[in-house]
N, C-alpha and C. Protein backbone atom coordinates (compact mmCIF):
# COMPACT_ATOMS: atom_id res chain seq x y z
N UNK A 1 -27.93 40.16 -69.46
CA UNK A 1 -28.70 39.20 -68.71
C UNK A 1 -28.04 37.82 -68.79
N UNK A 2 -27.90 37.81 -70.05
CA UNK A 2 -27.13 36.09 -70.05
C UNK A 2 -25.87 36.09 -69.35
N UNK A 3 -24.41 37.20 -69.59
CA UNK A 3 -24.10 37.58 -68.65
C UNK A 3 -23.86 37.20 -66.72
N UNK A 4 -24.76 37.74 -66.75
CA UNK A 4 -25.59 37.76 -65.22
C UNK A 4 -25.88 35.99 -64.97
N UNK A 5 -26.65 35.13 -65.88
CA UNK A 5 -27.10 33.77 -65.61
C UNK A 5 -25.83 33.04 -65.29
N UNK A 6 -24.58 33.24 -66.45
CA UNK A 6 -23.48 32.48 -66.41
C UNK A 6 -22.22 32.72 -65.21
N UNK A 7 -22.57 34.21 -64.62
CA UNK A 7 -22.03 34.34 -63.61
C UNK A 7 -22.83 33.59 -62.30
N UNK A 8 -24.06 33.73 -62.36
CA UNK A 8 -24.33 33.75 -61.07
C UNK A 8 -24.36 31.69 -61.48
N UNK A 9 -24.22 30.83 -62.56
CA UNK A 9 -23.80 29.71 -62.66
C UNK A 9 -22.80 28.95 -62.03
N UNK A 10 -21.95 30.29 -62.13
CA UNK A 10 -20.55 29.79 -61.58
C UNK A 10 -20.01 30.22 -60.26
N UNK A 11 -21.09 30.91 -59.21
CA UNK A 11 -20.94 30.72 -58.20
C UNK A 11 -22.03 29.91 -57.83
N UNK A 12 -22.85 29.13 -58.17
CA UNK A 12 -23.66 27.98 -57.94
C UNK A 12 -22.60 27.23 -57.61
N UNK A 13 -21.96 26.72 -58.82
CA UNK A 13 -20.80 25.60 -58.51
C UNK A 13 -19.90 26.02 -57.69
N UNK A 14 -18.84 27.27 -57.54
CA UNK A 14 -18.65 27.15 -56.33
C UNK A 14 -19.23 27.08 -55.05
N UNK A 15 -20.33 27.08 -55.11
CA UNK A 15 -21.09 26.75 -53.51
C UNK A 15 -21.11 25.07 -53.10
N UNK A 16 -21.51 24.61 -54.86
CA UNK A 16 -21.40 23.32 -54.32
C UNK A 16 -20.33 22.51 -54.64
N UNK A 17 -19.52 22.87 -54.70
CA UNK A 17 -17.64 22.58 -54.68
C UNK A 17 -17.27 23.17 -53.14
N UNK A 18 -17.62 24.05 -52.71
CA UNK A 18 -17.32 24.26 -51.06
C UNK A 18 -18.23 22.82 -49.92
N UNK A 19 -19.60 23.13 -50.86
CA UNK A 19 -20.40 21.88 -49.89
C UNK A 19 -19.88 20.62 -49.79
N UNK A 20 -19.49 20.76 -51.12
CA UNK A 20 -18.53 18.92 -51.10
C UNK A 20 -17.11 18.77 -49.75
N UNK A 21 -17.03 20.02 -50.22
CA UNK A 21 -15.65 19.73 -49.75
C UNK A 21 -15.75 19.81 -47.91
N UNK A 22 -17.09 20.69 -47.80
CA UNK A 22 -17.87 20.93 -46.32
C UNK A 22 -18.10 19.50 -45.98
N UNK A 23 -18.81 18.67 -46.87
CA UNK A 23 -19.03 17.11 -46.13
C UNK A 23 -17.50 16.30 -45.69
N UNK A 24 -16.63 16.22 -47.02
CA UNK A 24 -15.44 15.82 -46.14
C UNK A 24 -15.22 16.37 -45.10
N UNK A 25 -15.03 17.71 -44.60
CA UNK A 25 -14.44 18.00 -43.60
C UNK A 25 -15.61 17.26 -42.61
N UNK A 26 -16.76 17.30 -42.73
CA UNK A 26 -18.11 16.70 -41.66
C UNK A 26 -17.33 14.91 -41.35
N UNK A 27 -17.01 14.71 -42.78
CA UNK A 27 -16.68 13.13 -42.25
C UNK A 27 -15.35 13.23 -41.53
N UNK A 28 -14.43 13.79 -41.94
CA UNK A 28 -13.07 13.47 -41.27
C UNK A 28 -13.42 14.22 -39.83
N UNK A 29 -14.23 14.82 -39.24
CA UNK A 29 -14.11 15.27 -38.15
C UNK A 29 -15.36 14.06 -37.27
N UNK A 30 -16.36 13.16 -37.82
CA UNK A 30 -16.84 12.11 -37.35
C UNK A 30 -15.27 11.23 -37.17
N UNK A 31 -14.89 10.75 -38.69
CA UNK A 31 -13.58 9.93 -38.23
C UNK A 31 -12.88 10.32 -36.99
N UNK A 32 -12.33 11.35 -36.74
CA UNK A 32 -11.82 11.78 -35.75
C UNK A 32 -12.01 11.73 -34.30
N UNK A 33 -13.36 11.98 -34.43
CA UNK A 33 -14.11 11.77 -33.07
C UNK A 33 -14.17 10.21 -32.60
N UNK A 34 -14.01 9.28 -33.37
CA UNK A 34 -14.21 7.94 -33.30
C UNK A 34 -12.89 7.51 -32.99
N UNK A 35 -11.96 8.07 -33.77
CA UNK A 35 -10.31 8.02 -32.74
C UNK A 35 -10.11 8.27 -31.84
N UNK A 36 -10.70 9.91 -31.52
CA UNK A 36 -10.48 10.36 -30.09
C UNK A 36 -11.16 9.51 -29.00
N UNK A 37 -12.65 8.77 -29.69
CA UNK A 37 -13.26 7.81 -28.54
C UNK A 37 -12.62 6.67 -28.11
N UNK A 38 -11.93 5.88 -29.29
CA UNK A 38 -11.12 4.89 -29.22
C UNK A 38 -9.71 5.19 -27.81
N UNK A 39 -9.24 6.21 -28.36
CA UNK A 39 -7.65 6.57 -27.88
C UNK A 39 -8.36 6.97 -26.41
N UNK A 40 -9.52 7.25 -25.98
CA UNK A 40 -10.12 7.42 -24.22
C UNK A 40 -10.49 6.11 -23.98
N UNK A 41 -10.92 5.06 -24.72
CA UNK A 41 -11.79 3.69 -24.27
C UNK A 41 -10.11 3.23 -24.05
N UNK A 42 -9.24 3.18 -24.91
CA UNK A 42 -7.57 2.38 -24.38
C UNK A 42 -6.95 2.90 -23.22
N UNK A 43 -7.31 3.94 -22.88
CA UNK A 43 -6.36 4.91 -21.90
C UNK A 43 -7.55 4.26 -20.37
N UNK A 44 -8.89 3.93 -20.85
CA UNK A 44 -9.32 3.33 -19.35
C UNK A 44 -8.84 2.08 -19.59
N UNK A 45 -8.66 1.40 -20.28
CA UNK A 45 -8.31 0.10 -20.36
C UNK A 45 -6.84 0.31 -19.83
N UNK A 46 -5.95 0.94 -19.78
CA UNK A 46 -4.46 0.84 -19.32
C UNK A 46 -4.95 1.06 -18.31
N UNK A 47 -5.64 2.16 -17.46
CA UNK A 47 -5.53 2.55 -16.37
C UNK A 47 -6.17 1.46 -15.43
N UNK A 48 -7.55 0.59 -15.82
CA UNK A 48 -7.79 -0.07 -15.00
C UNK A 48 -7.25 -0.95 -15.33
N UNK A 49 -6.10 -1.33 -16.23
CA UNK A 49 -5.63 -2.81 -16.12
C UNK A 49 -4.42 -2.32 -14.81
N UNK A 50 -3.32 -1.34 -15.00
CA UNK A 50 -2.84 -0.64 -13.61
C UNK A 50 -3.19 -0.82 -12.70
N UNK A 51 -4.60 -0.48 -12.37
CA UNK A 51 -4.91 -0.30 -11.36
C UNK A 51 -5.24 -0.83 -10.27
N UNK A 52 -6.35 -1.77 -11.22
CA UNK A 52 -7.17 -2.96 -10.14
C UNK A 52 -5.94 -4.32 -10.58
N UNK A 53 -5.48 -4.43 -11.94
CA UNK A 53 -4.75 -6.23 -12.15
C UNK A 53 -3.57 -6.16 -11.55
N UNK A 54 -3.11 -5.11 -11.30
CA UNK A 54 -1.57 -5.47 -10.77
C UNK A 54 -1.68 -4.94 -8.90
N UNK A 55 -1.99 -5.98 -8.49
CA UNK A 55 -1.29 -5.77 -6.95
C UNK A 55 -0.04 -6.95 -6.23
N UNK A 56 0.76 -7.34 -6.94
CA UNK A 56 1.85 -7.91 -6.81
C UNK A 56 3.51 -7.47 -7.78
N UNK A 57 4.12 -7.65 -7.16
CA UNK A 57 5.19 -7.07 -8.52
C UNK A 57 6.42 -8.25 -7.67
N UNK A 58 8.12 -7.85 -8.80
CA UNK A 58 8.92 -8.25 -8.09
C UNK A 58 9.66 -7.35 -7.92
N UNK A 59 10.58 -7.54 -6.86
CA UNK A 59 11.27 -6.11 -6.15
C UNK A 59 12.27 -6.30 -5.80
N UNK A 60 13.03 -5.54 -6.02
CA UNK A 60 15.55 -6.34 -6.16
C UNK A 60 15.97 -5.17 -4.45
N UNK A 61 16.39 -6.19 -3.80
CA UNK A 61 17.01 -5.09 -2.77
C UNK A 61 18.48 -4.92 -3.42
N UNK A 62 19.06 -4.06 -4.03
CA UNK A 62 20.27 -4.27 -4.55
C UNK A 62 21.60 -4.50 -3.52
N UNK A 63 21.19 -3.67 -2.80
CA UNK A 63 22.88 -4.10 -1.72
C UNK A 63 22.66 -5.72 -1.37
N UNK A 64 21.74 -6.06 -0.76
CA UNK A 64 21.78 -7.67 -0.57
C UNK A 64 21.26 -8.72 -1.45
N UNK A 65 21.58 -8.30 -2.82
CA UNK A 65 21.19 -8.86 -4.21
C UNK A 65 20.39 -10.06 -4.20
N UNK A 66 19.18 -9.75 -4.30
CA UNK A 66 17.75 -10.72 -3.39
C UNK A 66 16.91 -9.64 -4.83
N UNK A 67 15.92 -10.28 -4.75
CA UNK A 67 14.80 -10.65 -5.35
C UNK A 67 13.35 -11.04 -4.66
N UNK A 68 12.84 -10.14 -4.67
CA UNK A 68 11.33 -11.44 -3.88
C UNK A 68 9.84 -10.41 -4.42
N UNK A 69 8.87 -11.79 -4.37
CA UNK A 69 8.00 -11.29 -5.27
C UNK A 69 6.98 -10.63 -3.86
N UNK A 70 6.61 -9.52 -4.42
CA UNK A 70 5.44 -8.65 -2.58
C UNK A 70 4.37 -8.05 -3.39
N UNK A 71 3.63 -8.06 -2.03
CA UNK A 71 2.33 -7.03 -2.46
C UNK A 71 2.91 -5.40 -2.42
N UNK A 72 1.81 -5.00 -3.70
CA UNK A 72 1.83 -3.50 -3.80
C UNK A 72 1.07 -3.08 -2.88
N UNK A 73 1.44 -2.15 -1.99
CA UNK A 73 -0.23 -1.52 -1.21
C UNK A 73 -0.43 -0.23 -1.72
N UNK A 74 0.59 0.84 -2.26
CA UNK A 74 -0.46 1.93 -2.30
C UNK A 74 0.62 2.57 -3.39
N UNK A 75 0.46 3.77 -4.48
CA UNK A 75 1.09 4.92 -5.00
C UNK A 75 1.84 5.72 -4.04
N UNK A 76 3.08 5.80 -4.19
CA UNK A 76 2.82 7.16 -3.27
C UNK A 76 3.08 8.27 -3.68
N UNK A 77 4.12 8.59 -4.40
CA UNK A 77 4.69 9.86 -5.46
C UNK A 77 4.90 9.53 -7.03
N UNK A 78 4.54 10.57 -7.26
CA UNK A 78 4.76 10.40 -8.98
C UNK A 78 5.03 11.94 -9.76
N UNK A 79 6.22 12.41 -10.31
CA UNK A 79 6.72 13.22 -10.31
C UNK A 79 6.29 14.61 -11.30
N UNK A 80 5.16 13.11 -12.48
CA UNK A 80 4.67 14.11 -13.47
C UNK A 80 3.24 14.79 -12.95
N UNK A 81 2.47 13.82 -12.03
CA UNK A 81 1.09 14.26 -12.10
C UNK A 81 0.28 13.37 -10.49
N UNK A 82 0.03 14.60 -10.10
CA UNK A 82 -0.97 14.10 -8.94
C UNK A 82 -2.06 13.10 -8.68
N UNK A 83 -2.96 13.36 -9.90
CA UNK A 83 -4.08 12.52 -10.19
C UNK A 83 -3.29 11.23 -10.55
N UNK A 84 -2.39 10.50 -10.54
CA UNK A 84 -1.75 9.66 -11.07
C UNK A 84 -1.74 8.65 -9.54
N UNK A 85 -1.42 9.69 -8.04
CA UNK A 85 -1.57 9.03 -7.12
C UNK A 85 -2.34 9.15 -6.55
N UNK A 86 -3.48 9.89 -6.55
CA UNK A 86 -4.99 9.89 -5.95
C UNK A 86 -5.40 8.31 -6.76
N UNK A 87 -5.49 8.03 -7.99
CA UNK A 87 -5.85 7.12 -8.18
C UNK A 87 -5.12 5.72 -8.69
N UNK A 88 -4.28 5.92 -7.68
CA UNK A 88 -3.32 4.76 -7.66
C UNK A 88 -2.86 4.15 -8.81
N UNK A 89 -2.44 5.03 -9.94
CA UNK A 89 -2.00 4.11 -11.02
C UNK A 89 -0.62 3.81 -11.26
N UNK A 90 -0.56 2.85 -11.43
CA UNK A 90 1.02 2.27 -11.74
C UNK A 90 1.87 3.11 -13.12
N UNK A 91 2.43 3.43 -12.76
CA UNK A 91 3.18 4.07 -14.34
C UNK A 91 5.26 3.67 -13.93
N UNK A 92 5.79 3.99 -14.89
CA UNK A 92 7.28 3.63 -14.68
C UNK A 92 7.52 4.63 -13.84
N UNK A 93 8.52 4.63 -13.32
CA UNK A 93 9.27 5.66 -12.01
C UNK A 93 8.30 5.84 -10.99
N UNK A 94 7.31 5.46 -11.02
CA UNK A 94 6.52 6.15 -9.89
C UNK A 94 7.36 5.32 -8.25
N UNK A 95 6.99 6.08 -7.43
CA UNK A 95 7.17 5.77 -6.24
C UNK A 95 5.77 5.42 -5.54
N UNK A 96 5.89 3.36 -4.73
CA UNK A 96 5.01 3.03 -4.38
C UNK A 96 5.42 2.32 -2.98
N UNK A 97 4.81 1.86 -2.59
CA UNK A 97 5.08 1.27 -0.80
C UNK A 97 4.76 -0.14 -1.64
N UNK A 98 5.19 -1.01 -0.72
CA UNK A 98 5.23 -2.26 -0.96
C UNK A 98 5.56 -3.04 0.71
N UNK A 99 4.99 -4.39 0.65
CA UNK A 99 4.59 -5.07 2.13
C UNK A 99 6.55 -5.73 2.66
N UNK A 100 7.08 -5.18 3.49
CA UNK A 100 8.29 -5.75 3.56
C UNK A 100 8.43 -7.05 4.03
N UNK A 101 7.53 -7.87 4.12
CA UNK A 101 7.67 -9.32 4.69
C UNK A 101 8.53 -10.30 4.16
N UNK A 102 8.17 -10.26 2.83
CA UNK A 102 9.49 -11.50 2.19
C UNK A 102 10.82 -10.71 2.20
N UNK A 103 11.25 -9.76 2.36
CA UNK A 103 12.67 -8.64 2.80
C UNK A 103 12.65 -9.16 3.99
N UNK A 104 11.91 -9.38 5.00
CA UNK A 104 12.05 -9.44 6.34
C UNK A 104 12.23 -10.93 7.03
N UNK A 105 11.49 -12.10 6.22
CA UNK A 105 12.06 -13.23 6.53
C UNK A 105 13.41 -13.50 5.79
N UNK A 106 13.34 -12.83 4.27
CA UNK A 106 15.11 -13.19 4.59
C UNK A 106 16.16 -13.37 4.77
N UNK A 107 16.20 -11.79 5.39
CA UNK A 107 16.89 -10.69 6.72
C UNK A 107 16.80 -11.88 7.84
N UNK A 108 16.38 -12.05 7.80
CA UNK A 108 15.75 -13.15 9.39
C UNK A 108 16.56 -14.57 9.13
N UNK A 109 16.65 -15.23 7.78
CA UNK A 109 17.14 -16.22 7.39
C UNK A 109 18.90 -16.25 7.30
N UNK A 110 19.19 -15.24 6.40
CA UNK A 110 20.36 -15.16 6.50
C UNK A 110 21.18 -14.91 7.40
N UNK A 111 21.00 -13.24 7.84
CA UNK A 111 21.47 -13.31 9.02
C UNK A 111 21.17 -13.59 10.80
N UNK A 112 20.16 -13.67 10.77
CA UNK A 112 19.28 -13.98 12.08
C UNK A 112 19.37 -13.06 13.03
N UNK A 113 18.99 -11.97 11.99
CA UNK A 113 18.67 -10.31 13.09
C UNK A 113 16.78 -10.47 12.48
N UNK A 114 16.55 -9.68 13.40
CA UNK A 114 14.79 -9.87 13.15
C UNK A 114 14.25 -8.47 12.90
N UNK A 115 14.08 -7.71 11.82
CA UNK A 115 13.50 -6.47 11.19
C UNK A 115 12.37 -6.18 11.60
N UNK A 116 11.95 -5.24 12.19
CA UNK A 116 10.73 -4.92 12.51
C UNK A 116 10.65 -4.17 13.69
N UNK A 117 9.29 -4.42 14.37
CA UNK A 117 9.33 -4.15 15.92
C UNK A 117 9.81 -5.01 16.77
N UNK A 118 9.99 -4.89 17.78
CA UNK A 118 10.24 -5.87 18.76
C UNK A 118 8.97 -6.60 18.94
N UNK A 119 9.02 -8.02 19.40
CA UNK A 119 7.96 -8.67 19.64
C UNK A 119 7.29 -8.82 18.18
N UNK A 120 7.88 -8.79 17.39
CA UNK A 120 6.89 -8.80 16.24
C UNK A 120 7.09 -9.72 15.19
N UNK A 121 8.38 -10.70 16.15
CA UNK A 121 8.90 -11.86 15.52
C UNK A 121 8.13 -13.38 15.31
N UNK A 122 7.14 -13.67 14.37
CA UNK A 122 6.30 -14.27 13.64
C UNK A 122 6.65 -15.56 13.52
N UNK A 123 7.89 -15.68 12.73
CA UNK A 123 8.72 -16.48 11.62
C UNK A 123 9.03 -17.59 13.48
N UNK A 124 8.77 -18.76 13.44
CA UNK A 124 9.35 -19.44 14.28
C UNK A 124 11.23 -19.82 14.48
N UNK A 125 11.57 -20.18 15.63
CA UNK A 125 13.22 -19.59 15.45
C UNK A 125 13.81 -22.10 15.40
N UNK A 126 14.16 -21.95 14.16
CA UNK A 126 14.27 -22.98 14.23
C UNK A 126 15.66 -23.23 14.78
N UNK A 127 16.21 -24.76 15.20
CA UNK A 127 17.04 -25.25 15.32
C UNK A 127 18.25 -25.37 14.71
N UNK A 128 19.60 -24.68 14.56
CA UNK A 128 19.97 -24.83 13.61
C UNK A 128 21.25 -25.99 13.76
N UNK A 129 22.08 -26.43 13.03
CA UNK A 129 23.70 -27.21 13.40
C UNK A 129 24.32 -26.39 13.60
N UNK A 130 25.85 -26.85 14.33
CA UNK A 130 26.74 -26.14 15.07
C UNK A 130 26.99 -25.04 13.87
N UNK A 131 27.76 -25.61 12.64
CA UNK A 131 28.25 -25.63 11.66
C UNK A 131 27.70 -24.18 11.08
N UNK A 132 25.96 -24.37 11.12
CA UNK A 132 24.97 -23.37 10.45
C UNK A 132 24.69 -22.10 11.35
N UNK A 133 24.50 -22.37 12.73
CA UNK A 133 24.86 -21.46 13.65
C UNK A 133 26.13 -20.88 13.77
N UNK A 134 26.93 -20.83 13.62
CA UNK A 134 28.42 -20.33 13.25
C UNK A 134 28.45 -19.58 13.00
N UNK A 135 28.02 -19.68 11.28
CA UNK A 135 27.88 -19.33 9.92
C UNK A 135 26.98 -18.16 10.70
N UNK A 136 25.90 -18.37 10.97
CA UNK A 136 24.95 -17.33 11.08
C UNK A 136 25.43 -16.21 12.11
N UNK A 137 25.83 -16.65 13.33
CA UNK A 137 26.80 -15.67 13.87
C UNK A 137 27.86 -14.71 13.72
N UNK A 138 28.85 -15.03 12.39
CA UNK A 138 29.32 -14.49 11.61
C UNK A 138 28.52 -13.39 10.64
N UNK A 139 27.71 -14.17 9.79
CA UNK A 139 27.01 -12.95 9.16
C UNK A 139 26.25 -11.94 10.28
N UNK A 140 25.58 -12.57 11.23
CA UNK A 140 24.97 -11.14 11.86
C UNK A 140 26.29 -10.25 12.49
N UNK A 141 27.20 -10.36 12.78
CA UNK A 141 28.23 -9.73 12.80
C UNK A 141 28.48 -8.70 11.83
N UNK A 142 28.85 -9.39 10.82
CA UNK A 142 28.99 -8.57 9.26
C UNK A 142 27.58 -7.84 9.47
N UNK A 143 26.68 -7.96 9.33
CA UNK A 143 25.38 -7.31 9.25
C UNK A 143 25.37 -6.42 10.50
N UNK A 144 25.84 -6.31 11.68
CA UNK A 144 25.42 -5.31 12.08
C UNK A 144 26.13 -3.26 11.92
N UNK A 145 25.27 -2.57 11.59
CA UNK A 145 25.70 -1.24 11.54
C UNK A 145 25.73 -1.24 9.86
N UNK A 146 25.30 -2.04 9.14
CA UNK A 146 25.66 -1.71 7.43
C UNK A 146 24.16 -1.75 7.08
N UNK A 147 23.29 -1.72 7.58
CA UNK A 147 21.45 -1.81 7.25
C UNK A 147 21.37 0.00 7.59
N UNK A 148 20.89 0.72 6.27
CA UNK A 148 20.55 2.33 6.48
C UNK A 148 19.26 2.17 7.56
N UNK A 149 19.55 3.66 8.27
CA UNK A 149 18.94 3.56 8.90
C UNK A 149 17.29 4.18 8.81
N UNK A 150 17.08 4.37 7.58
CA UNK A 150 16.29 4.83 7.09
C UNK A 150 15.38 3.80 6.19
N UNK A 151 16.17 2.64 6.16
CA UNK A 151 15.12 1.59 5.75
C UNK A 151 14.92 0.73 7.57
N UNK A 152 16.09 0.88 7.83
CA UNK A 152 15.01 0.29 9.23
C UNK A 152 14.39 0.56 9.78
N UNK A 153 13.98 2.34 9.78
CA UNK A 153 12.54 2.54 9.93
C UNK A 153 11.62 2.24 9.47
N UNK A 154 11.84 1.68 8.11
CA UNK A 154 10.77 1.11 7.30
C UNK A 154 10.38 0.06 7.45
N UNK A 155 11.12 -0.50 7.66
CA UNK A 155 11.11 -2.58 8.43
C UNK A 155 10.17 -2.38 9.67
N UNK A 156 10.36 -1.20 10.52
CA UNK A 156 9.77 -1.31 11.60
C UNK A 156 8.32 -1.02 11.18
N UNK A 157 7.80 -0.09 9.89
CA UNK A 157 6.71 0.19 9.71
C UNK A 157 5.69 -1.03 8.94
N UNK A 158 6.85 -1.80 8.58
CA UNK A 158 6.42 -2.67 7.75
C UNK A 158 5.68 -2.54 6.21
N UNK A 159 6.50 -1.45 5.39
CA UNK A 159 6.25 -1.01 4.29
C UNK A 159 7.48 -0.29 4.08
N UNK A 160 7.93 -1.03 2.65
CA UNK A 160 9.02 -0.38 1.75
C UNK A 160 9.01 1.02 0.86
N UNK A 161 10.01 1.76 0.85
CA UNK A 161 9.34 2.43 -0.54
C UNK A 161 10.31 1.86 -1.70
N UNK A 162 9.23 1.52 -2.86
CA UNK A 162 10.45 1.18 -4.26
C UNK A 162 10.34 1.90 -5.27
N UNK A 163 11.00 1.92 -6.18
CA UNK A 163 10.66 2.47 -7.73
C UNK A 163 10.47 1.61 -8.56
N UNK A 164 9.23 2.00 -9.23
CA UNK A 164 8.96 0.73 -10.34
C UNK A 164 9.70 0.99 -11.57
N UNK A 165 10.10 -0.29 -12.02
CA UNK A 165 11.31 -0.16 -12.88
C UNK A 165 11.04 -0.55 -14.99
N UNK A 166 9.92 -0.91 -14.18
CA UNK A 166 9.00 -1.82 -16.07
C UNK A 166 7.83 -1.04 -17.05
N UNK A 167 7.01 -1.18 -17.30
CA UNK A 167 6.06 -0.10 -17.64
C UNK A 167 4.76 -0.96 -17.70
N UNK A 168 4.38 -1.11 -16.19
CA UNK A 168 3.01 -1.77 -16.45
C UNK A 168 2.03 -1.70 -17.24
N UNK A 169 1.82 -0.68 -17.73
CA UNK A 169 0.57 -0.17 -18.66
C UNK A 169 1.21 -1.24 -20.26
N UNK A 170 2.02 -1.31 -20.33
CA UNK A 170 2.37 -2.16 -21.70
C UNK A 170 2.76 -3.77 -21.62
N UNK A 171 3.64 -3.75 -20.60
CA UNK A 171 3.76 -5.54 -20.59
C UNK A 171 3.06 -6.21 -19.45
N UNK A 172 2.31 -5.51 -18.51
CA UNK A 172 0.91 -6.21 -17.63
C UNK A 172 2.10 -6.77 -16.29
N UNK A 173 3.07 -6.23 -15.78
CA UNK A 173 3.94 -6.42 -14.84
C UNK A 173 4.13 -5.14 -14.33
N UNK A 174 4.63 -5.34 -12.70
CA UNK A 174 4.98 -4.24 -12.11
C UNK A 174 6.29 -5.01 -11.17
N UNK A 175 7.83 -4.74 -11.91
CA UNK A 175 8.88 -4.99 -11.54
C UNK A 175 9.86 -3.32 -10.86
N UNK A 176 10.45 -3.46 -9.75
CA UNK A 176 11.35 -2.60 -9.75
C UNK A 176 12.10 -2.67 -8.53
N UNK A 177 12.57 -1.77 -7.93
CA UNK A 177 13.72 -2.00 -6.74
C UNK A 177 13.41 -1.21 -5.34
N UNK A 178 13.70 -1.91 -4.55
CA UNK A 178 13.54 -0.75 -3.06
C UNK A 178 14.76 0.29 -2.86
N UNK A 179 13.96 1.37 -2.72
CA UNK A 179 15.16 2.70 -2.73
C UNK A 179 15.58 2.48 -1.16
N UNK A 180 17.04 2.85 -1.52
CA UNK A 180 18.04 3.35 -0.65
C UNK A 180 19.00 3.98 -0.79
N UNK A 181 19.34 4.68 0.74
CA UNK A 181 20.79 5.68 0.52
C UNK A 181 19.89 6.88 0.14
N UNK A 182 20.75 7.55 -0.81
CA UNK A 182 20.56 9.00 -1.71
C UNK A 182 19.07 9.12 -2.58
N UNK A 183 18.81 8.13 -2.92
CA UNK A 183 17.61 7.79 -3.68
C UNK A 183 16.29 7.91 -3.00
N UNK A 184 16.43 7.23 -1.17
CA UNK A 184 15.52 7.11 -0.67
C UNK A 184 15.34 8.66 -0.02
N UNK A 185 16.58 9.28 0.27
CA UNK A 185 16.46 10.75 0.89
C UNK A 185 15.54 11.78 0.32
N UNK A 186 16.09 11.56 -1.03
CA UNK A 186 15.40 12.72 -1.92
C UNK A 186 14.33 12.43 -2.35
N UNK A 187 13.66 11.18 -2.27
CA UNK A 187 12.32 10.78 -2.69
C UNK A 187 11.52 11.22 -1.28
N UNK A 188 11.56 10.93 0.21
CA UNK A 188 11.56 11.42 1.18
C UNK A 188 11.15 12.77 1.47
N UNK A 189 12.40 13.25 1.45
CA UNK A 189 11.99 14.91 0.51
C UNK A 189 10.99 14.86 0.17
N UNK A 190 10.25 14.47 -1.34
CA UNK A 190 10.11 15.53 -2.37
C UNK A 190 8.29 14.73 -1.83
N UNK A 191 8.31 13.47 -1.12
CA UNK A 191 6.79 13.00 -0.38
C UNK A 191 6.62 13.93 0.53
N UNK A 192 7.39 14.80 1.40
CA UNK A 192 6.71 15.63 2.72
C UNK A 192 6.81 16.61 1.57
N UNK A 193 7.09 17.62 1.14
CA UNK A 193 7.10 18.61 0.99
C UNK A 193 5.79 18.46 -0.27
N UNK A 194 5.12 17.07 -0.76
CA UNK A 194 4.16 16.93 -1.70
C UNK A 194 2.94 17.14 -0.67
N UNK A 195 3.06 16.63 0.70
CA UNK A 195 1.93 16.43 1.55
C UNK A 195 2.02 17.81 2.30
N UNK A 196 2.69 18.36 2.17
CA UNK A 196 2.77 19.68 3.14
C UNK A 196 1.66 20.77 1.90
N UNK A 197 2.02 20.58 0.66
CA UNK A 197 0.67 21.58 -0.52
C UNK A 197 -0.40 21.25 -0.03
């Protein structure tokens, strides 16, 4: 019998050496849950800082080594994840449209060819000196037949496509470049054949 008391003693204590050890696991899985809430409350906080704070960025045409700051208007491809452009979020590489106007006045400035549609010339045509008219005659010279023709459809639509080049979600900027050439083909691509699923 005594026996029997000191055994069944010592699975008492192991029961409550499991219970103890049952509440840690109860707390580290509260802790946990309070991370996992945290690590979803930051992930809306990136997404709506993406989303709604950034509708401006700056954007490099590289062949005519320019710079100019434009509106974002929309997502358009993004290579890892769909829901990424249903809800318009900015992430690095993504592919987005952007407003070609400051590209287009100063296409218009330099060389004094006018991007777009016809009739759709805005920008008033100022006066220039002999000297500056020259000059400008020359470059639209040089300029004509070297503009792809695949961004001057885009001029005419009046929306670029670029790649964003920074990582908005971390430094609160949306910097990157307007695709062309080979870059713009295969991005082209890979938008119809996304809209054709």
């Amino acid at each position: 019998t005594w026996e029997a008391v000191v055994s069944t003693q010592s699975t008492w204590e192991a029961v409550v050496s499991t219970q103890s050890t049952w509440e840690a696991v109860v707390s580290t899985q509260s802790t946990w849950e309070a991370v996992v809430s945290t690590q979803r409350t930051w992930e809306a906080v990136v997404s709506t800082q993406s989303t709604w704070g950034l509708d401006q960025g700056n954007f490099a045409w590289a062949t005519e080594g320019q710079s100019r700051k434009t509106r974002i208007v929309a997502v358009i491809y993004n290579a890892s994840n769909n829901e990424l452009v249903r809800t318009n979020t900015l992430v690095k590489n993504c592919i987005i449209q952007i407003d070609a106007t400051p590209f287009r006045q100063y296409y218009k400035m330099k060389y004094g060819v006018s991007l777009g549609k016809k009739g759709h010339d805005d920008e008033a045509t100022t006066k220039l000196s002999r000297k500056a008219a020259k000059r400008q005659e020359a470059d639209k010279k040089k300029a004509e037949g070297v503009l792809d023709g695949a961004l001057k459809a885009q001029f005419d639509q009046g929306r670029l496509y670029a790649c964003v080049s920074s990582r908005p979600g971390q430094c609160g900027r949306c910097d990157g470049y307007i695709l062309e050439g080979d870059e713009l083909d295969f991005y082209k691509k890979k938008i119809s054949q996304r809209k054709k699923k």
